[in-house]
Structures are given as structure tokens and as C-alpha cells.
Protein backbone atom coordinates (compact mmCIF):
# COMPACT_ATOMS: atom_id res chain seq x y z
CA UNK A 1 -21.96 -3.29 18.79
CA UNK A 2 -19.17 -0.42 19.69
CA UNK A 3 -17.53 -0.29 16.69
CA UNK A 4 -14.25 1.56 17.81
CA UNK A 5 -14.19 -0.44 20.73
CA UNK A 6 -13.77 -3.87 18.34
CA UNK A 7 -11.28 -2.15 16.69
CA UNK A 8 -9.45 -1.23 20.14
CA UNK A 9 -9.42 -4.91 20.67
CA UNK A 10 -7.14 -5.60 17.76
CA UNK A 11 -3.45 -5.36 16.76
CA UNK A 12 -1.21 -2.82 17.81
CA UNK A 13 -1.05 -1.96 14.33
CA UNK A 14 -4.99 -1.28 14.03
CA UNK A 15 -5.51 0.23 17.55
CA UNK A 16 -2.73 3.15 16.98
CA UNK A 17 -4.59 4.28 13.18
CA UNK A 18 -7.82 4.18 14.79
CA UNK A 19 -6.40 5.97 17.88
CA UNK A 20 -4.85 8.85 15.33
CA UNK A 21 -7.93 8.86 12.68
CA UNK A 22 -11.01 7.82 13.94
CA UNK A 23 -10.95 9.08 17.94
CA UNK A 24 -8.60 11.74 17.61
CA UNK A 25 -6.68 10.80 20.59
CA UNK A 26 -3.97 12.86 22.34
CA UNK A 27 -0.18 12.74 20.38
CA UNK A 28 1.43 10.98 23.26
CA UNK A 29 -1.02 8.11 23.06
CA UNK A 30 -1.28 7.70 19.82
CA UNK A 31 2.77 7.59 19.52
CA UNK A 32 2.88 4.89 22.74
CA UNK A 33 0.31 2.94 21.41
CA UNK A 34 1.94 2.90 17.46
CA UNK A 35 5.68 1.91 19.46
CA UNK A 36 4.14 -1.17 20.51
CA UNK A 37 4.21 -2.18 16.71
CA UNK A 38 8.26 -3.18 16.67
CA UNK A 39 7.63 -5.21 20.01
CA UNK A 40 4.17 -6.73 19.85
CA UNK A 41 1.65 -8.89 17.83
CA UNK A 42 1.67 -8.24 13.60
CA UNK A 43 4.98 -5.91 13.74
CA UNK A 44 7.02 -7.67 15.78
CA UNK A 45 6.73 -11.08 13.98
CA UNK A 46 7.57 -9.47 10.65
CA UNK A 47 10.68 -8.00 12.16
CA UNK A 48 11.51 -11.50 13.85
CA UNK A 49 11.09 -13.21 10.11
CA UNK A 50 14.11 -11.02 9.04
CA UNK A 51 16.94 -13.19 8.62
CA UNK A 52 20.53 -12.03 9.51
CA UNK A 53 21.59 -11.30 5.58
CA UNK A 54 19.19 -8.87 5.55
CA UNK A 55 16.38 -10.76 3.49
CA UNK A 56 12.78 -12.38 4.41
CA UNK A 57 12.53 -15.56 3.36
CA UNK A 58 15.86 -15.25 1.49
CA UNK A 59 14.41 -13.36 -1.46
CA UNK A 60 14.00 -9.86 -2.39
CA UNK A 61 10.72 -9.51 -4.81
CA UNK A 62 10.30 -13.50 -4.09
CA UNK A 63 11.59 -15.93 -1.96
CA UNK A 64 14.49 -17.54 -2.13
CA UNK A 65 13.00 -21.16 -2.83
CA UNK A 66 11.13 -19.98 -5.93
CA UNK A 67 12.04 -21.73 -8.99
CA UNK A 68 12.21 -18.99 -11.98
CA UNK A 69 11.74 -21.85 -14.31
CA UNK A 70 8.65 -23.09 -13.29
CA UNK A 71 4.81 -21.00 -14.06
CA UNK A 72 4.81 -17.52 -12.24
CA UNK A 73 3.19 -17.63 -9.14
CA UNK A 74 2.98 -14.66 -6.10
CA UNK A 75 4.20 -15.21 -3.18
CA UNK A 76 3.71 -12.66 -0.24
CA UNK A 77 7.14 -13.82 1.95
CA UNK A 78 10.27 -11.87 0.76
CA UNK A 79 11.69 -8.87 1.53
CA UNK A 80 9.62 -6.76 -0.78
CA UNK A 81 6.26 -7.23 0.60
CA UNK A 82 7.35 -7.94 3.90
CA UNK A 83 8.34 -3.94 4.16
CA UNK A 84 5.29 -2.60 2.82
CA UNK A 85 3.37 -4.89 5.56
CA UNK A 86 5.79 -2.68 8.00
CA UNK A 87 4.73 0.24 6.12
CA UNK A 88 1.19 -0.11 6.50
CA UNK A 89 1.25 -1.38 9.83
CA UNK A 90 2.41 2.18 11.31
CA UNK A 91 5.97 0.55 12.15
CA UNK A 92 7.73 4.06 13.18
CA UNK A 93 10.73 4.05 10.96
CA UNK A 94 12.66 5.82 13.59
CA UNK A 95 12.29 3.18 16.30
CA UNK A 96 15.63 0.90 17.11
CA UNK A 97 13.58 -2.23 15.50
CA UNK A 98 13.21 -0.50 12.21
CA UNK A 99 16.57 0.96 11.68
CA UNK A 100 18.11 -2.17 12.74
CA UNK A 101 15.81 -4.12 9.71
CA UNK A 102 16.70 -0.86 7.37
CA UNK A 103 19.85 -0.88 8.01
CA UNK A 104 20.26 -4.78 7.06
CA UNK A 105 18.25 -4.34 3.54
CA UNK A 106 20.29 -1.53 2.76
CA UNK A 107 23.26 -3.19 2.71
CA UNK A 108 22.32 -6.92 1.75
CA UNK A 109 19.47 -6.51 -0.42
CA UNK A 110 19.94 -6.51 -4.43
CA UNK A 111 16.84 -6.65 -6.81
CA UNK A 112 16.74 -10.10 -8.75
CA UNK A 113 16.15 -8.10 -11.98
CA UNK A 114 19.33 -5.58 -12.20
CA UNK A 115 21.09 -6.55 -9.34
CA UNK A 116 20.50 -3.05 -7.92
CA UNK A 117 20.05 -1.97 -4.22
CA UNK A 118 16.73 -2.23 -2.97
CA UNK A 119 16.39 1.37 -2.36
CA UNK A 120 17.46 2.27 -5.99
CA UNK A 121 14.70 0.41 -7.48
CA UNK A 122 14.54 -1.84 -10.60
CA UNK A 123 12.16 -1.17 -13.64
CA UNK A 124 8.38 -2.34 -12.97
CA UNK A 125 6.41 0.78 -12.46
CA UNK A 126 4.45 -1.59 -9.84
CA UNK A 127 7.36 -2.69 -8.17
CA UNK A 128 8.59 0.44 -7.85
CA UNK A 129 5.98 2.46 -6.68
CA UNK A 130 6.20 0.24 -3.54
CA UNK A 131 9.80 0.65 -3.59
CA UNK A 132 9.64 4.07 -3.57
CA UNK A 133 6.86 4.65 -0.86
CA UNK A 134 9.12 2.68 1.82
CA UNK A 135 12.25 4.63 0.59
CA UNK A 136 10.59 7.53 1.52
CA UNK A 137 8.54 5.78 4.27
CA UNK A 138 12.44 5.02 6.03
CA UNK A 139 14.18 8.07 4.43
CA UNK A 140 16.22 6.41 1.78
CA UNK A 141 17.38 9.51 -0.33
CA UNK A 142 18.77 6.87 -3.00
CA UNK A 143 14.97 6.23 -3.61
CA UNK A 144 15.58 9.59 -5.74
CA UNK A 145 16.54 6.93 -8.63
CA UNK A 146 13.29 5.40 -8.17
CA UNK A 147 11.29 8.45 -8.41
CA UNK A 148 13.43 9.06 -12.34
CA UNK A 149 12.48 5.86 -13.43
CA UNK A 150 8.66 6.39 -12.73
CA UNK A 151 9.08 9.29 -14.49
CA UNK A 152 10.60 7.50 -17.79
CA UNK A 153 7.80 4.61 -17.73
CA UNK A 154 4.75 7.02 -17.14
CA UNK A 155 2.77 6.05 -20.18
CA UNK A 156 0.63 8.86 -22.60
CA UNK A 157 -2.51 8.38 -20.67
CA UNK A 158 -1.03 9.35 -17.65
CA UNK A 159 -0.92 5.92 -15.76
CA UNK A 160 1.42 3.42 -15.87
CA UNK A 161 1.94 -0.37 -16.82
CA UNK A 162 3.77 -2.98 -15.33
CA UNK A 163 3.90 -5.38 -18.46
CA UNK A 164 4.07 -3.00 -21.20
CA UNK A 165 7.11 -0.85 -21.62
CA UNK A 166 5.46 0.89 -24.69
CA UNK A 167 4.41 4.07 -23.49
CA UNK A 168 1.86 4.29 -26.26
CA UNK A 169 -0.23 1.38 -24.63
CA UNK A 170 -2.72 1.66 -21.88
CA UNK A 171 -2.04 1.62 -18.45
CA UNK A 172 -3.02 -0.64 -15.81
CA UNK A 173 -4.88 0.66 -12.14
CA UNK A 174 -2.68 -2.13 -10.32
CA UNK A 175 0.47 -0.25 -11.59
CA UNK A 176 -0.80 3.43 -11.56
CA UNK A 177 -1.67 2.89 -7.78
CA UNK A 178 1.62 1.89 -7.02
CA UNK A 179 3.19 4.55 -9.12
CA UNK A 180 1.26 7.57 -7.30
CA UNK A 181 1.65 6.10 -3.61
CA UNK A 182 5.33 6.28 -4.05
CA UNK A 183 5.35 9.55 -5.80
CA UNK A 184 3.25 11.02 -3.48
CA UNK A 185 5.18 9.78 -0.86
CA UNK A 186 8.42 11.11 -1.95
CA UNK A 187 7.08 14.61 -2.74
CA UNK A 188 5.69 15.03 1.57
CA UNK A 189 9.25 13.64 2.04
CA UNK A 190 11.32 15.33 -0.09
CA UNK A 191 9.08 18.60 -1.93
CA UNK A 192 9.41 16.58 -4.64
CA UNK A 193 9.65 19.18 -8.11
CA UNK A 194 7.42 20.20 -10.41
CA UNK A 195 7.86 17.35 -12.81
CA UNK A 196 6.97 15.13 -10.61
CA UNK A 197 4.08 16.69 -9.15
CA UNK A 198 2.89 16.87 -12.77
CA UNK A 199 3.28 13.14 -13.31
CA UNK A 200 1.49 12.59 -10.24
CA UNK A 201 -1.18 14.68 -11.08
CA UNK A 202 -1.43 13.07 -14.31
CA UNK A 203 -1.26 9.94 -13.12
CA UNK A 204 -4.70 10.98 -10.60
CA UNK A 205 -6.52 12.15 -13.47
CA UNK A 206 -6.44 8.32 -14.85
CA UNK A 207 -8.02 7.07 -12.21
CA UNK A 208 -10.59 10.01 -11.85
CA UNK A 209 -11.38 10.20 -15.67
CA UNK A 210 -13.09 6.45 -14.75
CA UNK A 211 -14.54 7.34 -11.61
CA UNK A 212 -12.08 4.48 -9.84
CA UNK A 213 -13.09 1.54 -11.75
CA UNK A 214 -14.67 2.17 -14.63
CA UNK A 215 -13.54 1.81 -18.29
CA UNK A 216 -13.23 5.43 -20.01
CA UNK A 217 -14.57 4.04 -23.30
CA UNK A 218 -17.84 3.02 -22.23
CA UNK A 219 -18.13 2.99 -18.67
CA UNK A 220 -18.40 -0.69 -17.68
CA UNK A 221 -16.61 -1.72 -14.41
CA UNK A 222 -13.08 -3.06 -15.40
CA UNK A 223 -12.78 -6.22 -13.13
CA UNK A 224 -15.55 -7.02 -10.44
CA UNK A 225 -12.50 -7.93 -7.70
CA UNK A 226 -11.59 -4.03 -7.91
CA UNK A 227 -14.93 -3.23 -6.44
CA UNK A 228 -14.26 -6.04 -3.40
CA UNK A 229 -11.90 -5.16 -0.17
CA UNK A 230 -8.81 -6.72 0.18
CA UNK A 231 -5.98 -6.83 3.05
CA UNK A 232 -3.25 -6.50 2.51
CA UNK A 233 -3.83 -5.23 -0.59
CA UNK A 234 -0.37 -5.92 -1.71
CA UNK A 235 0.37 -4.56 -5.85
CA UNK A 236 -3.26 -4.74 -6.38
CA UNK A 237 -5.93 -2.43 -7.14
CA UNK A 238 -9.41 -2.01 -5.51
CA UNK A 239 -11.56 1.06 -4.92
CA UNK A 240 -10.78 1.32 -1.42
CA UNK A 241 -6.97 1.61 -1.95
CA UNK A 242 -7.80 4.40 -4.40
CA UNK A 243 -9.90 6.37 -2.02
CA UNK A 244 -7.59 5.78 0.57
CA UNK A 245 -5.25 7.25 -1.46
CA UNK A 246 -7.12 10.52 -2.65
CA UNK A 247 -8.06 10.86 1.04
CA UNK A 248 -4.56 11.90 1.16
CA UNK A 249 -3.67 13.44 -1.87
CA UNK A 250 -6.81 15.61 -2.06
CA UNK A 251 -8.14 16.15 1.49
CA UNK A 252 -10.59 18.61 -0.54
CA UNK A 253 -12.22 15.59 -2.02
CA UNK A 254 -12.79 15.12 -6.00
CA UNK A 255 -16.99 14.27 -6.87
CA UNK A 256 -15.45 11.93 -9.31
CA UNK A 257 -14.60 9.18 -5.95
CA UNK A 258 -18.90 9.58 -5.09
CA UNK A 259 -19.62 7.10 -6.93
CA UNK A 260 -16.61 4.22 -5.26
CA UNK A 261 -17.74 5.85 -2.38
CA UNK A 262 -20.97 4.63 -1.99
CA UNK A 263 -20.23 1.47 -3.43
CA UNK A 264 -17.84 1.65 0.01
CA UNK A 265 -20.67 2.53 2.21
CA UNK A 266 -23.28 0.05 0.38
CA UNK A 267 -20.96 -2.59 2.08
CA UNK A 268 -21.55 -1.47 5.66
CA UNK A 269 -23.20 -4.41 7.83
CA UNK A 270 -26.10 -4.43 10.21
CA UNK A 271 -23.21 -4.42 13.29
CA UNK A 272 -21.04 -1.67 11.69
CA UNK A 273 -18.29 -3.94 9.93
CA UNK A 274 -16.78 -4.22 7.07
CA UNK A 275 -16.05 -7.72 5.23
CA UNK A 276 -12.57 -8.85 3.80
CA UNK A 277 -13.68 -10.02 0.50
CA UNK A 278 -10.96 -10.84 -1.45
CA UNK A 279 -7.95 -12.54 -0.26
CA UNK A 280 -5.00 -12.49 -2.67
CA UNK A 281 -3.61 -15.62 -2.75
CA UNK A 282 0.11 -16.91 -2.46
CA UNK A 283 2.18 -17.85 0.74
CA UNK A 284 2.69 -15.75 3.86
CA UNK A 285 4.88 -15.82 6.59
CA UNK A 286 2.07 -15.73 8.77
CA UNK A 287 -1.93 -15.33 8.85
CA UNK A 288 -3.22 -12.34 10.93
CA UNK A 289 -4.96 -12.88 13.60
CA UNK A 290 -9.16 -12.27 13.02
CA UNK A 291 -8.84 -11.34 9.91
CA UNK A 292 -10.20 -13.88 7.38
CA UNK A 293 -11.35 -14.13 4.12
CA UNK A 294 -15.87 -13.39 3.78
CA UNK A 295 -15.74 -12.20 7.02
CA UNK A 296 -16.01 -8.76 8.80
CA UNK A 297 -12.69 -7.35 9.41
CA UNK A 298 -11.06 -5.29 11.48
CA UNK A 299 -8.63 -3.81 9.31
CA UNK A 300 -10.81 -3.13 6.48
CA UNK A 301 -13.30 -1.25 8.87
CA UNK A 302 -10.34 1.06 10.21
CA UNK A 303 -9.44 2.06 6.19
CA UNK A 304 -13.58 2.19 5.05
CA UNK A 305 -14.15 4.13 8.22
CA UNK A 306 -11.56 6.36 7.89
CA UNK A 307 -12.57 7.16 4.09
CA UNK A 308 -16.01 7.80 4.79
CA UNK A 309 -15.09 10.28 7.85
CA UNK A 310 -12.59 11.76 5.27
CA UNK A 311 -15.53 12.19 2.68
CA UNK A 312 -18.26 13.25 5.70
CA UNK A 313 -16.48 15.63 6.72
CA UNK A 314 -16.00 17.78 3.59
């Protein structure tokens, strides 16, 4: 089986990554092939779920038919998670599509928590992070408020923690992950400053100090769904989120990822694929086309592809 060629054979939004990261294909394809995002297959049926206040599914963190008093649930529809989908699918934020979509969040959308505007963030370090990636994703500089308040939750281990505002507490990987996408995000955007960076860096050295998904204290493997792929991964942790995001943030590699590294390549199959494993449940808007839950998928092949070359290579 061709490998790259299945993946060719996919959504817009997985042909132009594996057209930029694993052929190396000329600029001007690349950037024809990742416009087709905003007008065809995954990327243009998010756009078309916007509605005309500004919202998806008339909710900002959750949809608008949730009822608060009932048990806590996710749900994948609103606004929130709709934008990182449009993050991750390569949707270029300078396209008509997106600034049209922007444009309508901006000025409609208000966080359920603090009634803030979206790009300004509200106080869950998880949230946030998220928040803080697409604000510098779509060049929000009001996301600068978001960056601060990352910076006030970081907790004394260096990560951070969604449910526990004590700083003193441990952190979580779910919220840490979060937290250092959107700070690294900002800094390429903005420079960022050294106080950031140093949070940042911090923040890395959680993860490191346990390998990716191991306790510190005595090395055990924190929760058996980190080691399984997921897509989208949503606010969740697994180890190929957190190599995907050192591939980034240290192109020079760290020999603390070798060992989630070969867990990664351990889960190669016979034809060259990699299996979705772990589906996070809650309602979407829409299921993606071929890629289903146990079976080999195209989008987690581009990512564990893309970390291995990444890793290869150095």
C-alpha cells in the first residue's frame, strides 16, 4: 500500500499537511491545495455550521441547548471547539471564509463564565490555552489577556490545572497541553517576552520530567487512554499531541520523548497505518468522513508520520 498516496485521497485538510510535511511539495501547491479548506469537504462544512450571530450551535464553550442544571457532559458543537477544528484543519486565517467567521465571533461571542469576549479569554487554563492558540492562530492581539491569565494560574510544578485554582496542587497533562500550545503560539506570533518563554519552558519540563505519560513519583503510566491516538484530540491529552507539540517547540528533539516515541512507532500496521483508538465522546456537528473509531486513520497517520520524520531526521 502507498501510504502518501491514501493520504492524498483524503480531505483537503489532510492532503495540504501531508503536501507541506511529508512530500515537501512546492509553496504554490501546498498554498492551492490548503485554500481548498474554506470551500471544500471538512472546512467548508464547519464554516457553513456558523450561524449568523456569530456562534456554532448557539453556544460558546457549549451549545446553546445544554442545560447547566443537569450532570456535566462534553459536547464537541459550539463555537469553542468548532475553531480549533478550523485551526487544525490548516483553514488559512487570511482567506475571505475565515475573516468573515472571525470577524462574526469577535463581535458576538461572550464566554458563558465572565461574559468576556472570546478572544480575551475566561479563567480555565484548558480553556484558555485553546483560546489563546486561535487568537494567535487569527491574529487577535486581545488574546494578550489570555496569555496574563496563563501566567497567574501556572501552578509550582510548572504545569497547570483546570480544576484546581490552588497553585500549590498538581497539575494536570490535559491542561498543561493546552496551556503550552497557546503560549507557544503566541510567542511565533507575537515574540512573546521572557516571562512567558519561562512559563513555557517550565511548563515543557512537566511533561519531560515524566517522559510524556508517566507519573514522576514512581514511574507508572498515568491513564492507559494517554498512550492511545485520538482525533480530534479536542482538551485532551495523549502522547501523540505531546510529541506533536515538541516537534515544534524543540525541532532539536529532547531523549526524554524516546520512549512515547516508540510506543508511537510500536503502533505502525502491516499496511503502514495508523489506528484511531480513542474517540472522545459527546455530539458533533458532523462525523468525518473515513475516519472511525479502531480503525486505521488517515489523520492520525499524517500527525504519527510526521513525528517520526521529525524524530528520524535528527
Amino acid at each position: 500500500m502507498d501510504v502518501i498516496e491514501y493520504l492524498l485521497s483524503g480531505d483537503p485538510a489532510i492532503r495540504w499537511q501531508v503536501m507541506a510535511d511529508l512530500t515537501d511539495a512546492p509553496a504554490a501547491e501546498i498554498a492551492a491545495e490548503r485554500a481548498r479548506v474554506a470551500t471544500e469537504g471538512w472546512g467548508a462544512r464547519l464554516l457553513a455550521e456558523q450561524g449568523d450571530d456569530g456562534l456554532w450551535d448557539g453556544g460558546v464553550y457549549r451549545p446553546g441547548w445544554v442545560d447547566e442544571s443537569r450532570p456535566f457532559f462534553d459536547a464537541w458543537t459550539a463555537t469553542h471547539f468548532s475553531l480549533q477544528s478550523l485551526m487544525e484543519f490548516g483553514l488559512d486565517p487570511g482567506s475571505p471564509e475565515a475573516v468573515r467567521a472571525i470577524t462574526r465571533v469577535r463581535e458576538n461571542a461572550r464566554w458563558e463564565y465572565n461574559g468576556a469576549p472570546y478572544f480575551e479569554g475566561e479563567i480555565e487554563p484548558c480553556i484558555n490555552g485553546i483560546a489563546l492558540a486561535l487568537g494567535a492562530y487569527f491574529a487577535r492581539d486581545e488574546s494578550a489577556a489570555i496569555a496574563q491569565t496563563l501566567l497567574d494560574t501556572q501552578h509550582a510544578d510548572g504545569g497547570w490545572n483546570c480544576w484546581e485554582d490552588d497553585t500549590a496542587t498538581p497539575s494536570s497533562f490535559h491542561s498543561t497541553i493546552c496551556a503550552l500550545e497557546g503560549l507557544w503560539a503566541w510567542e511565533q506570533r507575537t515574540g512573546g517576552s521572557d516571562e512567558l518563554r519561562a512559563a513555557r519552558l517550565r511548563g515543557e519540563e512537566y511533561l519531560l520530567e515524566r517522559r510524556l505519560f508517566r507519573r514522576k513519583s514512581d514511574g507508572s503510566i498515568v491513564d492507559p487512554r494517554m498512550t492511545m491516538t485520538s482525533v480530534p484530540w479536542r482538551w485532551f491529552y495523549d502522547v501523540l499531541r505531546g510529541l506533536e507539540y515538541f516537534r515544534l517547540a524543540r525541532p532539536g528533539r529532547d531523549e526524554r520523548c524516546a520512549e512515547a516515541i516508540e510506543l508511537i512507532r510500536a503502533k505502525r500496521l502491516e499496511n503502514g497505518m495508523f489506528r484511531f483508538e480513542n474517540h472522545h465522546e459527546g455530539p458533533m456537528l458532523f462525523a468525518m468522513d473515513g475516519e472511525h473509531d479502531g480503525f486505521p486513520s488517515r489523520w492520525v497517520t499524517l500527525r504519527a508520520l510526521r513525528v517520526l520524520r521529525w524524530w528520524d531526521a535528527g
